[in-house]
N, C-alpha and C. Protein backbone atom coordinates (compact mmCIF):
# COMPACT_ATOMS: atom_id res chain seq x y z
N UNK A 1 -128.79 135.00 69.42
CA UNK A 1 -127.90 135.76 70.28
C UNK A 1 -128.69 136.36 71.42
N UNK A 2 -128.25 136.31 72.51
CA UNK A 2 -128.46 136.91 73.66
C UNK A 2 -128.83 138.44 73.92
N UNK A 3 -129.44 138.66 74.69
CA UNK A 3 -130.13 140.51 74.32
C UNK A 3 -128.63 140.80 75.61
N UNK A 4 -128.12 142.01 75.01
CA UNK A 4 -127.22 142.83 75.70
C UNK A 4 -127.68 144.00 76.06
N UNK A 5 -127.22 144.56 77.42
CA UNK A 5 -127.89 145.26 78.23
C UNK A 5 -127.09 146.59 79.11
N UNK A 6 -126.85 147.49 77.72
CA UNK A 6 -125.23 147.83 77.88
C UNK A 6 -125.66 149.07 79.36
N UNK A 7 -126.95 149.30 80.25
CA UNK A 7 -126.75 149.86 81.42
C UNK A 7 -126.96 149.28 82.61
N UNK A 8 -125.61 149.59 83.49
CA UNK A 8 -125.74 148.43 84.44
C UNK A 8 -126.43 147.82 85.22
N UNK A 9 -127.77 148.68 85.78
CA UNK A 9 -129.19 148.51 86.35
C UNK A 9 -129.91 148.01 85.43
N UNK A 10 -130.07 148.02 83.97
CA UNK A 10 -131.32 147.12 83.28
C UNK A 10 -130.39 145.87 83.68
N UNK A 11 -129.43 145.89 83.36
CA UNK A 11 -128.69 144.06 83.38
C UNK A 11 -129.14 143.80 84.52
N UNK A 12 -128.68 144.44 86.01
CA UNK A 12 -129.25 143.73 87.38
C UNK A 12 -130.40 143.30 87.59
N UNK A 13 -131.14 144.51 87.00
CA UNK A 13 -132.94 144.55 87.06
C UNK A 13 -133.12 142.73 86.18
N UNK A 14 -132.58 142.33 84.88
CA UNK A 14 -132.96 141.31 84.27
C UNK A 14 -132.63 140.11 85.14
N UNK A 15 -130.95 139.51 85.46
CA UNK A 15 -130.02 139.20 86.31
C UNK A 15 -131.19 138.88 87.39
N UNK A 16 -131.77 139.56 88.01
CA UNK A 16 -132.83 139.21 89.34
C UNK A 16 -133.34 138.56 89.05
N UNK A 17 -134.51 139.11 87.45
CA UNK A 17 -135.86 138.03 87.42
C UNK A 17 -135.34 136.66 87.03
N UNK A 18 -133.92 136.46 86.16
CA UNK A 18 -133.61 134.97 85.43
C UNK A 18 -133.26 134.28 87.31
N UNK A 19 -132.71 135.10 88.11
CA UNK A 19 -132.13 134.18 89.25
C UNK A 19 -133.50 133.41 90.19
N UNK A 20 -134.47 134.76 90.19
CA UNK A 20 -135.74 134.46 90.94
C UNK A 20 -136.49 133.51 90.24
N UNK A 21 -136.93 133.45 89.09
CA UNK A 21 -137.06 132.43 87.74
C UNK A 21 -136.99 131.03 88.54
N UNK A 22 -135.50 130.58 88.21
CA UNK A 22 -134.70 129.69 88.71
C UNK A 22 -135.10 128.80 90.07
N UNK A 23 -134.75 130.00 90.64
CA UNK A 23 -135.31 129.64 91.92
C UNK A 23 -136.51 128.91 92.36
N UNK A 24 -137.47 129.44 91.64
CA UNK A 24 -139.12 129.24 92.33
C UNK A 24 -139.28 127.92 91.16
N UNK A 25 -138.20 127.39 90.07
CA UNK A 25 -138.45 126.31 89.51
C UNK A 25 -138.06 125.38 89.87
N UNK A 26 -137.09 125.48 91.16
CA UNK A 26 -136.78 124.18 92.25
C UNK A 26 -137.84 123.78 92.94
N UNK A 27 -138.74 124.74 93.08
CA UNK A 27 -139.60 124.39 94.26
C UNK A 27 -140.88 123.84 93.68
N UNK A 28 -141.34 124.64 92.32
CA UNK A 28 -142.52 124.34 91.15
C UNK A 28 -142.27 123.95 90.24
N UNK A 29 -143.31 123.41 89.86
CA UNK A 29 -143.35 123.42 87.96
C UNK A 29 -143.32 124.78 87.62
N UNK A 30 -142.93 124.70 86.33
CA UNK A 30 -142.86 125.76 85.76
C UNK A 30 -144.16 126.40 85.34
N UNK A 31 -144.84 125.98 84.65
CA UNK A 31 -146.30 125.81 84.46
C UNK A 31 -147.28 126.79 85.55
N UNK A 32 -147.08 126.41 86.55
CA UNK A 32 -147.42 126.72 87.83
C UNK A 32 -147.48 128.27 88.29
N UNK A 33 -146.06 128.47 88.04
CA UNK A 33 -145.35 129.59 88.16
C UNK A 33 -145.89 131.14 87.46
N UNK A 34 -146.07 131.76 89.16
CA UNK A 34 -146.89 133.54 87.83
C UNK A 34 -146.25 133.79 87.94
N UNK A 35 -146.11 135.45 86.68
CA UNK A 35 -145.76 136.51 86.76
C UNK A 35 -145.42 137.48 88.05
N UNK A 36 -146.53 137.13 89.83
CA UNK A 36 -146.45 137.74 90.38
C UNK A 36 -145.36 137.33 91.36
N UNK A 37 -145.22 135.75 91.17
CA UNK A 37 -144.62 134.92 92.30
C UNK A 37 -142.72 135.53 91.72
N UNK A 38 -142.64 135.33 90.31
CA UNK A 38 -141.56 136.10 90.02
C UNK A 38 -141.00 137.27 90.61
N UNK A 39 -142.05 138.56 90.53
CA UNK A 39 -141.58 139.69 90.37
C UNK A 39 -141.85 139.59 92.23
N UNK A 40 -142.28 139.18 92.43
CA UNK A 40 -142.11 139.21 94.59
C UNK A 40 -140.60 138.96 94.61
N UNK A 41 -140.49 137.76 94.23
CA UNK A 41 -139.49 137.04 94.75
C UNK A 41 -137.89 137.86 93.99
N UNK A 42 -138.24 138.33 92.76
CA UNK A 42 -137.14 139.37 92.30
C UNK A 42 -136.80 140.75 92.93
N UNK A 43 -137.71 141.37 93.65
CA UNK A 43 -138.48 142.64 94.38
C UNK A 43 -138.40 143.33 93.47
N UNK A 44 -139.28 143.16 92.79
CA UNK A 44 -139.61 144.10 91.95
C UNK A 44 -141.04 144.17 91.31
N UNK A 45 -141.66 144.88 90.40
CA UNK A 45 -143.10 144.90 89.98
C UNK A 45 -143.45 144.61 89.27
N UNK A 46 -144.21 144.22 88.90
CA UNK A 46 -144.86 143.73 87.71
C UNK A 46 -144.58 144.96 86.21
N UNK A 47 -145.15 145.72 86.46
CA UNK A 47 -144.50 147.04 85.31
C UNK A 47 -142.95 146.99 84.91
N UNK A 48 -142.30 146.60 85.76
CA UNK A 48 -140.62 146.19 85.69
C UNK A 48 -140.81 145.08 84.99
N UNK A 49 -141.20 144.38 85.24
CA UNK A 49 -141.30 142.47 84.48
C UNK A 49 -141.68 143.33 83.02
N UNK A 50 -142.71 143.58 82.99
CA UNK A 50 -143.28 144.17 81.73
C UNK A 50 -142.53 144.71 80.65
N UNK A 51 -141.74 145.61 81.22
CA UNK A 51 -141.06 146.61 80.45
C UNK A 51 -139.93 145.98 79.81
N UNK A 52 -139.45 144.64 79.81
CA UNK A 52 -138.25 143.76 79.80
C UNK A 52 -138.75 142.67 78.93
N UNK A 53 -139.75 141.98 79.64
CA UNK A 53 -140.76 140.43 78.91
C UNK A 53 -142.31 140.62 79.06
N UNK A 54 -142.57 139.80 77.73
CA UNK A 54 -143.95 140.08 77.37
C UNK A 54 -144.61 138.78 78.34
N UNK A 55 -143.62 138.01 78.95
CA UNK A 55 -144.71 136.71 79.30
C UNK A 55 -143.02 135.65 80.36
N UNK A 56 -144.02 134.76 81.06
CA UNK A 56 -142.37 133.92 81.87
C UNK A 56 -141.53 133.46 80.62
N UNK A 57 -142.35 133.16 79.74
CA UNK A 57 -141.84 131.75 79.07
C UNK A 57 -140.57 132.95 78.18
N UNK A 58 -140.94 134.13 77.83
CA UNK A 58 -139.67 135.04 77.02
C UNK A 58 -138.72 134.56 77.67
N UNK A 59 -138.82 134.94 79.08
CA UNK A 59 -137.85 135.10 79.95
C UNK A 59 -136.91 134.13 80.63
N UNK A 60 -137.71 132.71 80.34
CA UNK A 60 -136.79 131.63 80.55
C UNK A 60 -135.95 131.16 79.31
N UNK A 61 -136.37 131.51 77.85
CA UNK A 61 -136.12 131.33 76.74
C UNK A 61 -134.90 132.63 76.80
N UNK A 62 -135.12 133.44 77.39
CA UNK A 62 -133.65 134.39 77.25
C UNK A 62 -132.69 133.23 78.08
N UNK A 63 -133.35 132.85 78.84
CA UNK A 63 -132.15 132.39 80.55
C UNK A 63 -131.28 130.84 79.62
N UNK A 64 -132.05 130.29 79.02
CA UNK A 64 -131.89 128.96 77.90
C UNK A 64 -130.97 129.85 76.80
N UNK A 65 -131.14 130.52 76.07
CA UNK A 65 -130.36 131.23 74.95
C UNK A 65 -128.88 131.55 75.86
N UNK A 66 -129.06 132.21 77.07
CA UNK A 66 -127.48 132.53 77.69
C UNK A 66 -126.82 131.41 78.02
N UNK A 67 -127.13 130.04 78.30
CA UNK A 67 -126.92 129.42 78.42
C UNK A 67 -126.26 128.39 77.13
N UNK A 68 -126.80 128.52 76.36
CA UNK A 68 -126.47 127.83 74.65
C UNK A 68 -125.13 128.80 74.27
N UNK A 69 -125.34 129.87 74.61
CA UNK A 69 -123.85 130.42 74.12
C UNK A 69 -122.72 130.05 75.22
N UNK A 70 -122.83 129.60 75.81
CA UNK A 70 -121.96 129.39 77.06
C UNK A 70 -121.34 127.79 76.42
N UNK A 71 -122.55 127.27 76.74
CA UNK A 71 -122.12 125.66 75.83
C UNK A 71 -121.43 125.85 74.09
N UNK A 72 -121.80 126.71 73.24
CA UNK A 72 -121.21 127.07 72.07
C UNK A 72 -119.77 127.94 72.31
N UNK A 73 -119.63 128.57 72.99
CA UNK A 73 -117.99 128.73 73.65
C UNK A 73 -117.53 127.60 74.09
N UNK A 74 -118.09 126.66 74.86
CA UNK A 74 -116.94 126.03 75.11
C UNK A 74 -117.02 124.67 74.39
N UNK A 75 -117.88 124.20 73.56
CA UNK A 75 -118.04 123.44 72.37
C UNK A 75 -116.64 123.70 71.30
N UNK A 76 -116.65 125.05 71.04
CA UNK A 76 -115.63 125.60 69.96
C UNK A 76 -114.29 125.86 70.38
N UNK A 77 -114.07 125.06 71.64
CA UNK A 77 -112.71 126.03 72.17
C UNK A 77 -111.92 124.93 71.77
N UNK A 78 -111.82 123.67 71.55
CA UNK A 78 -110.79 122.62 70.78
C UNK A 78 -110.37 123.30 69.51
N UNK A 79 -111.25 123.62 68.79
CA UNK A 79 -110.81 124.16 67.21
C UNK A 79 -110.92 125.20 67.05
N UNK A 80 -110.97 126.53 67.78
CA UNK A 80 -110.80 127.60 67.51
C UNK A 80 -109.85 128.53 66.49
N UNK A 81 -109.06 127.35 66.97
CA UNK A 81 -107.48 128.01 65.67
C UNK A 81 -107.39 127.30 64.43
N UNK A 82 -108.34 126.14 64.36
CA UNK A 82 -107.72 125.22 63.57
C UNK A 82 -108.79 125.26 62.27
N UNK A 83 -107.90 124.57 61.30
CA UNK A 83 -109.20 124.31 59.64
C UNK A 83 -109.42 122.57 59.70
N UNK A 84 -108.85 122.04 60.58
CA UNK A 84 -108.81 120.26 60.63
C UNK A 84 -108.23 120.07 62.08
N UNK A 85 -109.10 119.01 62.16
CA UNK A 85 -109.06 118.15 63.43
C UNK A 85 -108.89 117.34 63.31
N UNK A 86 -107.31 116.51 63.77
CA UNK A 86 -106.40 115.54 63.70
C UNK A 86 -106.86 114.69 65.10
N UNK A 87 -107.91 113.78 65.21
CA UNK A 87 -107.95 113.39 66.86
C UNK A 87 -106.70 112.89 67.36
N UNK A 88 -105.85 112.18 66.33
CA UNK A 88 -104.63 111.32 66.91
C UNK A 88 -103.61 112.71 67.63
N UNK A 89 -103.95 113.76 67.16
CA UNK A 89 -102.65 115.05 68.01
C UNK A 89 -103.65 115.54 68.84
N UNK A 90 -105.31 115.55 69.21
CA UNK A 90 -106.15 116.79 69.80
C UNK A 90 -105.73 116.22 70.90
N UNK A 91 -105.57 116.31 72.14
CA UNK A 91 -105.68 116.68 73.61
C UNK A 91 -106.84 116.28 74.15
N UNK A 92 -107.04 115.35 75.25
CA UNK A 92 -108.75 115.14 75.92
C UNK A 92 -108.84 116.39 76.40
N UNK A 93 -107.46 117.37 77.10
CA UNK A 93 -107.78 118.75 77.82
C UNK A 93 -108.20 119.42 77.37
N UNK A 94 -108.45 119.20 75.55
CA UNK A 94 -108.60 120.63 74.84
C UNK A 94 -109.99 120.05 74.48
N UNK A 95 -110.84 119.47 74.93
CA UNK A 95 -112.27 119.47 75.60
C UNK A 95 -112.86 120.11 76.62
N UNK A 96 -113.49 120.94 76.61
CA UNK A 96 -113.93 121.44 77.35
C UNK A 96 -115.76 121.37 77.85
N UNK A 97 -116.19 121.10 76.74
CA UNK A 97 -117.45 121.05 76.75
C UNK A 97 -117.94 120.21 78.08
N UNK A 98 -117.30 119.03 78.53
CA UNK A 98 -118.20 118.09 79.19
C UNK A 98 -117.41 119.24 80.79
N UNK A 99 -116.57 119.72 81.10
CA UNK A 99 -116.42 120.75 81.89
C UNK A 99 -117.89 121.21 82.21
N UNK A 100 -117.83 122.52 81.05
CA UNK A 100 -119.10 123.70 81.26
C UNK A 100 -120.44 122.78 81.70
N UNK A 101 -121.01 121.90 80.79
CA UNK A 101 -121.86 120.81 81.56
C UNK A 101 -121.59 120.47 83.51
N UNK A 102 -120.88 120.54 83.44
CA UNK A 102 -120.31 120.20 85.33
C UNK A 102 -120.41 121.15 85.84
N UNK A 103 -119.97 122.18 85.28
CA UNK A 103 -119.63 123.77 86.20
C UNK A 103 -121.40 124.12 85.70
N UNK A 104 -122.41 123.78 85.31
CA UNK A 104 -123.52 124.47 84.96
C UNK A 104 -124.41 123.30 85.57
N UNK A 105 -124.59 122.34 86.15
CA UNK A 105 -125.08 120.75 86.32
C UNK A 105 -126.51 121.17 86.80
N UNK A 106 -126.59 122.07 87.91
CA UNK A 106 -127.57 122.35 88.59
C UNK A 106 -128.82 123.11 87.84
N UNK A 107 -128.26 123.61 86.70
CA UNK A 107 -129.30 124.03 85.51
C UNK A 107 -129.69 123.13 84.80
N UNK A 108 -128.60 122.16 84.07
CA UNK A 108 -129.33 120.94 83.45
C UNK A 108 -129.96 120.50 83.72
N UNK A 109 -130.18 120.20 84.86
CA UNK A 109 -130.58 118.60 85.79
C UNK A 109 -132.23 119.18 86.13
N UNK A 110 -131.63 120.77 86.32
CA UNK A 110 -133.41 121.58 86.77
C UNK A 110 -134.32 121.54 85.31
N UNK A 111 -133.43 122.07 84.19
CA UNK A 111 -134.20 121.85 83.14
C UNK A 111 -134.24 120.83 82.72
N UNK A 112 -133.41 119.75 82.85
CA UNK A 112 -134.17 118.24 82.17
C UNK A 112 -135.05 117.33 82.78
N UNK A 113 -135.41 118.33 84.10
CA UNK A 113 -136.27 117.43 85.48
C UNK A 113 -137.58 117.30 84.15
N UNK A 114 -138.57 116.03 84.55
CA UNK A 114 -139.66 116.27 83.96
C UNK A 114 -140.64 117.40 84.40
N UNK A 115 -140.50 117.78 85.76
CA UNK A 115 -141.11 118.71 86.44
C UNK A 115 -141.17 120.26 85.94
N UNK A 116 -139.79 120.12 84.72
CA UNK A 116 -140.16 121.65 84.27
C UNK A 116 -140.91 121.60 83.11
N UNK A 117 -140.68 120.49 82.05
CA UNK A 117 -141.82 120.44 80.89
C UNK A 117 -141.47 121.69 80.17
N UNK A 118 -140.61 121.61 79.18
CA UNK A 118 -140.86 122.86 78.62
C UNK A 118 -139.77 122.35 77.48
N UNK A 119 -139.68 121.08 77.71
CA UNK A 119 -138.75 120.68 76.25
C UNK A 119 -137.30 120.75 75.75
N UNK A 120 -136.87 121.13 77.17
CA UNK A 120 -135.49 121.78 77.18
C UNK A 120 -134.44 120.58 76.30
N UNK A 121 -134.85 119.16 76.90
CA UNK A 121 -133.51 118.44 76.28
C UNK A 121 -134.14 118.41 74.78
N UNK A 122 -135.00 118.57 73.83
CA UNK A 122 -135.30 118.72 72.22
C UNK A 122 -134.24 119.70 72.03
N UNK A 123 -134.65 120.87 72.56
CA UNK A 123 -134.20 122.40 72.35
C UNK A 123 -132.17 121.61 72.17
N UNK A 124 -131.94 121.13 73.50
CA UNK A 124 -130.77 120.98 73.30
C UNK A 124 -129.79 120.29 72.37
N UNK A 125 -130.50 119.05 72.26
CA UNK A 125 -130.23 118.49 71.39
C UNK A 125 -130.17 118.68 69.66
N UNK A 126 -131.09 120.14 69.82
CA UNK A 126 -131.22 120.44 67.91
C UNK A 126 -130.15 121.71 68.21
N UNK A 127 -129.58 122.18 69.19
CA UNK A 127 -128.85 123.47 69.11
C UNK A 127 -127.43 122.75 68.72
N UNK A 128 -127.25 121.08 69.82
CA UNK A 128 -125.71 120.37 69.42
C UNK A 128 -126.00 120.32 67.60
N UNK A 129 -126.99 119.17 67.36
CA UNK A 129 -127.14 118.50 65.87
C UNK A 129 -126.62 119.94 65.03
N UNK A 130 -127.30 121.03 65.04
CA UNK A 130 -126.77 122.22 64.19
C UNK A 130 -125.89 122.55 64.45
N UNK A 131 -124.96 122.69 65.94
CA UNK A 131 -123.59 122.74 65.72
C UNK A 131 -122.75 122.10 65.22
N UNK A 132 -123.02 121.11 65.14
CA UNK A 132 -122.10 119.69 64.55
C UNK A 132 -122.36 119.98 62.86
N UNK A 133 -123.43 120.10 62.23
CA UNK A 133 -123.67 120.27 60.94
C UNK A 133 -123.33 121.25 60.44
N UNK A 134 -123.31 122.72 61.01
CA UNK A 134 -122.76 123.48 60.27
C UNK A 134 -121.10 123.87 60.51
N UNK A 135 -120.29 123.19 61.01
CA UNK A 135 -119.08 123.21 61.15
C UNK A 135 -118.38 122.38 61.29
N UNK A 136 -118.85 121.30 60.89
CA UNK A 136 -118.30 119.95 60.57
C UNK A 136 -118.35 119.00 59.36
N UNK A 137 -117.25 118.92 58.78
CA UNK A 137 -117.63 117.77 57.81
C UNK A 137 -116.60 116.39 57.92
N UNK A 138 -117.26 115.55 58.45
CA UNK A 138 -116.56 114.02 58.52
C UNK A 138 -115.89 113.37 57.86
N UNK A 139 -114.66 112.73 57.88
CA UNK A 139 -114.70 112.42 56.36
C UNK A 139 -113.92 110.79 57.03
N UNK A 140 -113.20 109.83 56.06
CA UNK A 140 -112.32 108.68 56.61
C UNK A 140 -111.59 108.55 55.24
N UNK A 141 -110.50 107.58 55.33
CA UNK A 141 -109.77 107.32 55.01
C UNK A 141 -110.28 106.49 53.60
N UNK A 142 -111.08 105.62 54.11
CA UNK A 142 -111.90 104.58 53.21
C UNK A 142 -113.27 105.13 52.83
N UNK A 143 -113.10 105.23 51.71
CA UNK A 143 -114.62 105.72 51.64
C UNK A 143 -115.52 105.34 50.86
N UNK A 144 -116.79 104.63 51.76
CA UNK A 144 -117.74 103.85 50.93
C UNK A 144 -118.91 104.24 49.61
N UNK A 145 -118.72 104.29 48.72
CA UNK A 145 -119.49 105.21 48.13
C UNK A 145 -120.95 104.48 48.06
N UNK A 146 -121.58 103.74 49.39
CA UNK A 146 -122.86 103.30 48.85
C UNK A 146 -123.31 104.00 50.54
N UNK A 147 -122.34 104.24 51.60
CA UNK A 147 -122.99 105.19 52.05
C UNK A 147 -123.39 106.91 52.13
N UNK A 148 -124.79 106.59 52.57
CA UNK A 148 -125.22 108.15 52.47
C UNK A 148 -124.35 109.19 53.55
N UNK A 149 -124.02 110.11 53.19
CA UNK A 149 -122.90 110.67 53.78
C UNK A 149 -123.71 111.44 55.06
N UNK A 150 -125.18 112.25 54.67
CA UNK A 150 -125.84 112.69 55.82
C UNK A 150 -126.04 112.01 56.80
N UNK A 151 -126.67 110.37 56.51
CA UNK A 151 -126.83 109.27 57.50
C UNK A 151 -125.85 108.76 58.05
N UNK A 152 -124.50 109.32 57.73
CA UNK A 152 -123.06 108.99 58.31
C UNK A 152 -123.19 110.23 59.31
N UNK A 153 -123.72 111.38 58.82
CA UNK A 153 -123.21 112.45 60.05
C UNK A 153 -124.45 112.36 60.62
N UNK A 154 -125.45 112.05 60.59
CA UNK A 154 -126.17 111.75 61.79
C UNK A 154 -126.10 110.31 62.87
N UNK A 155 -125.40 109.33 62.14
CA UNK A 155 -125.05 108.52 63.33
C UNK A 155 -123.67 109.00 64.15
N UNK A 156 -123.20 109.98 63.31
CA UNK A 156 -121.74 110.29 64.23
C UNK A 156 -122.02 111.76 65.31
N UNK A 157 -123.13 112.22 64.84
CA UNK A 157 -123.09 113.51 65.84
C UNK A 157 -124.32 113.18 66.88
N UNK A 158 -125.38 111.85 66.89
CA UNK A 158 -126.34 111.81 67.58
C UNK A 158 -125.48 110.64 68.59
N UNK A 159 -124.33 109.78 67.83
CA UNK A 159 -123.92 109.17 69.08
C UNK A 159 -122.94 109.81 69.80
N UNK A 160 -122.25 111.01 70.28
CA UNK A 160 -121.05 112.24 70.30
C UNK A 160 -122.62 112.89 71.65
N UNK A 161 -123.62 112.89 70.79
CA UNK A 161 -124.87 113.51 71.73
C UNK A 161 -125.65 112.64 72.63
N UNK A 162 -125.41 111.68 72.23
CA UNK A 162 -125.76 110.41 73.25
C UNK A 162 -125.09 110.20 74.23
N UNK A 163 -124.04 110.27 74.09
CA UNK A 163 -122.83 110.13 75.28
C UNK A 163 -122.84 111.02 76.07
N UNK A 164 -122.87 112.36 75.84
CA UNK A 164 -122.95 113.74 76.61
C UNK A 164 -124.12 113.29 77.50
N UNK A 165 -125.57 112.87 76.73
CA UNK A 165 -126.54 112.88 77.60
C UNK A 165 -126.14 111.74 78.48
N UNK A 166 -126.50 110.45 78.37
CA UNK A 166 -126.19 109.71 79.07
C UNK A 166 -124.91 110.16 80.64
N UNK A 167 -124.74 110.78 80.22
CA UNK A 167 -123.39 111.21 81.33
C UNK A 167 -124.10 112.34 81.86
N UNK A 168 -125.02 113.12 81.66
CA UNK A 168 -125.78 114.23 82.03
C UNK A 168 -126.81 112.77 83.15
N UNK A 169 -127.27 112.16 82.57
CA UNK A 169 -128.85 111.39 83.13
C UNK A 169 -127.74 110.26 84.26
N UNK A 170 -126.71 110.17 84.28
CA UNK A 170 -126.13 109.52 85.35
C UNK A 170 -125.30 110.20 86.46
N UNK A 171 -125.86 111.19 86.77
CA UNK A 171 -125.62 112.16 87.50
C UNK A 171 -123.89 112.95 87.40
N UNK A 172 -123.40 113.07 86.00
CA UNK A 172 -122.17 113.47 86.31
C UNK A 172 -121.15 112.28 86.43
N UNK A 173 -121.44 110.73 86.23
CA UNK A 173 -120.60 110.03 87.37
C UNK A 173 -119.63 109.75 87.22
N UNK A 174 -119.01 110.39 86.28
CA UNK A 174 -117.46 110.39 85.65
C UNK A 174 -117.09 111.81 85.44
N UNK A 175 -115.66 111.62 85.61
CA UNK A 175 -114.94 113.10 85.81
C UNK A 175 -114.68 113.83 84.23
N UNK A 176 -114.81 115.32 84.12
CA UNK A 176 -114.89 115.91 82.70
C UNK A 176 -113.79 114.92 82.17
N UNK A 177 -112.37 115.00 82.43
CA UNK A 177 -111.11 114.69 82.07
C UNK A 177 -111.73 112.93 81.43
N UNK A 178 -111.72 111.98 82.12
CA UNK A 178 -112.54 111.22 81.45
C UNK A 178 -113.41 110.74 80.44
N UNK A 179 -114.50 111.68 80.36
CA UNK A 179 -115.23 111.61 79.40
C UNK A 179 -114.80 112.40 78.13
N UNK A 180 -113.77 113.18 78.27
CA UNK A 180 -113.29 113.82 77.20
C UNK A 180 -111.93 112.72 76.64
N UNK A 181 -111.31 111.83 77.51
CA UNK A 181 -110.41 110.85 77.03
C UNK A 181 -111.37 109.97 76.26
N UNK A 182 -112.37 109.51 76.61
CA UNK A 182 -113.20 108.14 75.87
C UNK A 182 -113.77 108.83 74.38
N UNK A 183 -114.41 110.07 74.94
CA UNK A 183 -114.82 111.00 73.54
C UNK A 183 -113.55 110.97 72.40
N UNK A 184 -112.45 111.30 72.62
CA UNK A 184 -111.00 110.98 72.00
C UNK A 184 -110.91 109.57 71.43
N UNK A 185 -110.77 108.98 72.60
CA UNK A 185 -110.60 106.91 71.77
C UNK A 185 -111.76 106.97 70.51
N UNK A 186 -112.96 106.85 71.03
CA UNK A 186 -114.06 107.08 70.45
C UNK A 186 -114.41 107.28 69.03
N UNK A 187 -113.25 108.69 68.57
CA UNK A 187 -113.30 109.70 67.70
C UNK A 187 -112.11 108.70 66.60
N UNK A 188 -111.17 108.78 67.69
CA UNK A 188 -110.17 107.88 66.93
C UNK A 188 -110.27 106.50 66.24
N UNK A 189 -111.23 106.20 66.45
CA UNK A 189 -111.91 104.75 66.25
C UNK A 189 -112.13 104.47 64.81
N UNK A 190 -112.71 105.49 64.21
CA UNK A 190 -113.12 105.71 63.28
C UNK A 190 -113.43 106.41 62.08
N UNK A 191 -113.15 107.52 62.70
CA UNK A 191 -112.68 108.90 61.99
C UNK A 191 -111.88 110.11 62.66
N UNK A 192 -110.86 109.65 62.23
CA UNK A 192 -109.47 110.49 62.52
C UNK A 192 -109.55 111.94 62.07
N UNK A 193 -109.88 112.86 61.81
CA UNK A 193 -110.13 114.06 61.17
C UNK A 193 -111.38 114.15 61.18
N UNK A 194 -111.52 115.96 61.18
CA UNK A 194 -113.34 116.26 60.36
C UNK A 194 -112.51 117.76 60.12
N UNK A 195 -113.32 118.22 58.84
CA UNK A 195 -112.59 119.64 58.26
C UNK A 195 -114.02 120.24 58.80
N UNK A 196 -113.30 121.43 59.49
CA UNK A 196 -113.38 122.83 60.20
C UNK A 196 -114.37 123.59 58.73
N UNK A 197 -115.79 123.87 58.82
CA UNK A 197 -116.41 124.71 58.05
C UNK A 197 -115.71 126.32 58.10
N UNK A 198 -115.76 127.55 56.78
CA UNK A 198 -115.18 128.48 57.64
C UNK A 198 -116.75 129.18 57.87
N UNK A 199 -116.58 130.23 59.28
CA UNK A 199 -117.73 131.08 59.59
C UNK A 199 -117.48 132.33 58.85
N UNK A 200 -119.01 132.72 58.54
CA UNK A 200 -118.93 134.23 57.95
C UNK A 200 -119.51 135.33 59.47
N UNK A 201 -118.50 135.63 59.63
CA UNK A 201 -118.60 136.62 60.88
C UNK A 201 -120.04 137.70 60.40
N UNK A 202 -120.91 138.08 61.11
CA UNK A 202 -121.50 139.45 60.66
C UNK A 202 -121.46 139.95 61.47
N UNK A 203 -120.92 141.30 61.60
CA UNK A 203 -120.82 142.60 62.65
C UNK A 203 -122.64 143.30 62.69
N UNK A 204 -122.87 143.67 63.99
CA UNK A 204 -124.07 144.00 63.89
C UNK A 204 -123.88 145.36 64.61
N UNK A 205 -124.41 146.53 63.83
CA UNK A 205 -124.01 147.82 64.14
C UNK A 205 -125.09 148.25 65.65
């Protein structure tokens, strides 16, 4: 979870360094990139950087974490209400995910450049695989009992993650609405349903 920043100047003060961050990683490697070139370009000081992150790399790892909850909202917004997912009734509209990917493109594309090096598409790819695993269970109609059921949900959630990427590494070149219709055929193809895990909420005081 994301650090919350309930006064409105620490949020701006943070808000600067993730934007200045950003910024100076269009132009550099990340690698490259100090502490001082940050806090210039944020206007602010180094003692400010300090008092917030111990080092860049915290601080891009916060900017990556706000970002994973953004994709986990809109990952979960098809089944929010539901305990089963019927693909033959779901909606391509009630996809949203390949959306937030579009409306966010200019972050992907910066973090999956090789130029930033920092591992971002691993990171991404094990944040989908655990979403898919802990709130999904696959099931079909026919069921083979000589296959392994894990090696069933890893060919069904790494090819679901294949497609996303591939459509990420071809610049976008199909419209969300689209790729959320083929994701649908796709789904329907083969497994018509997956039952909805339930979550154990924890309130954190």
């Amino acid at each position: 979870m994301s650090t919350i920043y309930p006064d409105k100047r620490v949020k701006r003060t943070v808000e600067n360094f993730k934007a200045a961050l950003l910024e100076l990683m269009k132009k550099k490697r990340f690698q490259e990139i100090t502490i001082t070139e940050i806090v210039h370009a944020a206007d602010y000081n180094r003692g400010t950087f300090y008092a917030h992150y111990k080092c860049k790399e915290e601080l891009l790892d916060e900017i990556i974490e706000d970002m994973f909850e953004q994709m986990e909202e809109a990952y979960r917004k098809p089944y929010e209400d539901l305990s089963v997912i019927d693909f033959h009734e779901l909606s391509a509209n009630a996809i949203v995910l390949f959306d937030h990917f579009l409306e966010h493109k200019e972050f992907y594309k910066l973090m999956l450049s090789p130029e930033t090096n920092y591992s971002f598409q691993e990171k991404m790819i094990n944040k989908l695989d655990k979403l898919f695993r802990s709130e999904f269970e696959f099931f079909t109609d026919d069921v083979d009992a000589d296959i392994d059921i894990n090696l069933f949900s890893t060919y069904r959630i790494h090819g679901i993650i294949g497609i996303l990427m591939q459509w990420i590494h071809s610049d976008f070149r199909e419209e969300p609405d689209y790729m959320g219709k083929q994701l649908i055929h796709i789904l329907r193809f083969s497994t018509p349903k997956v039952s909805v895990k339930k979550r154990t909420v924890i309130f954190l005081k």
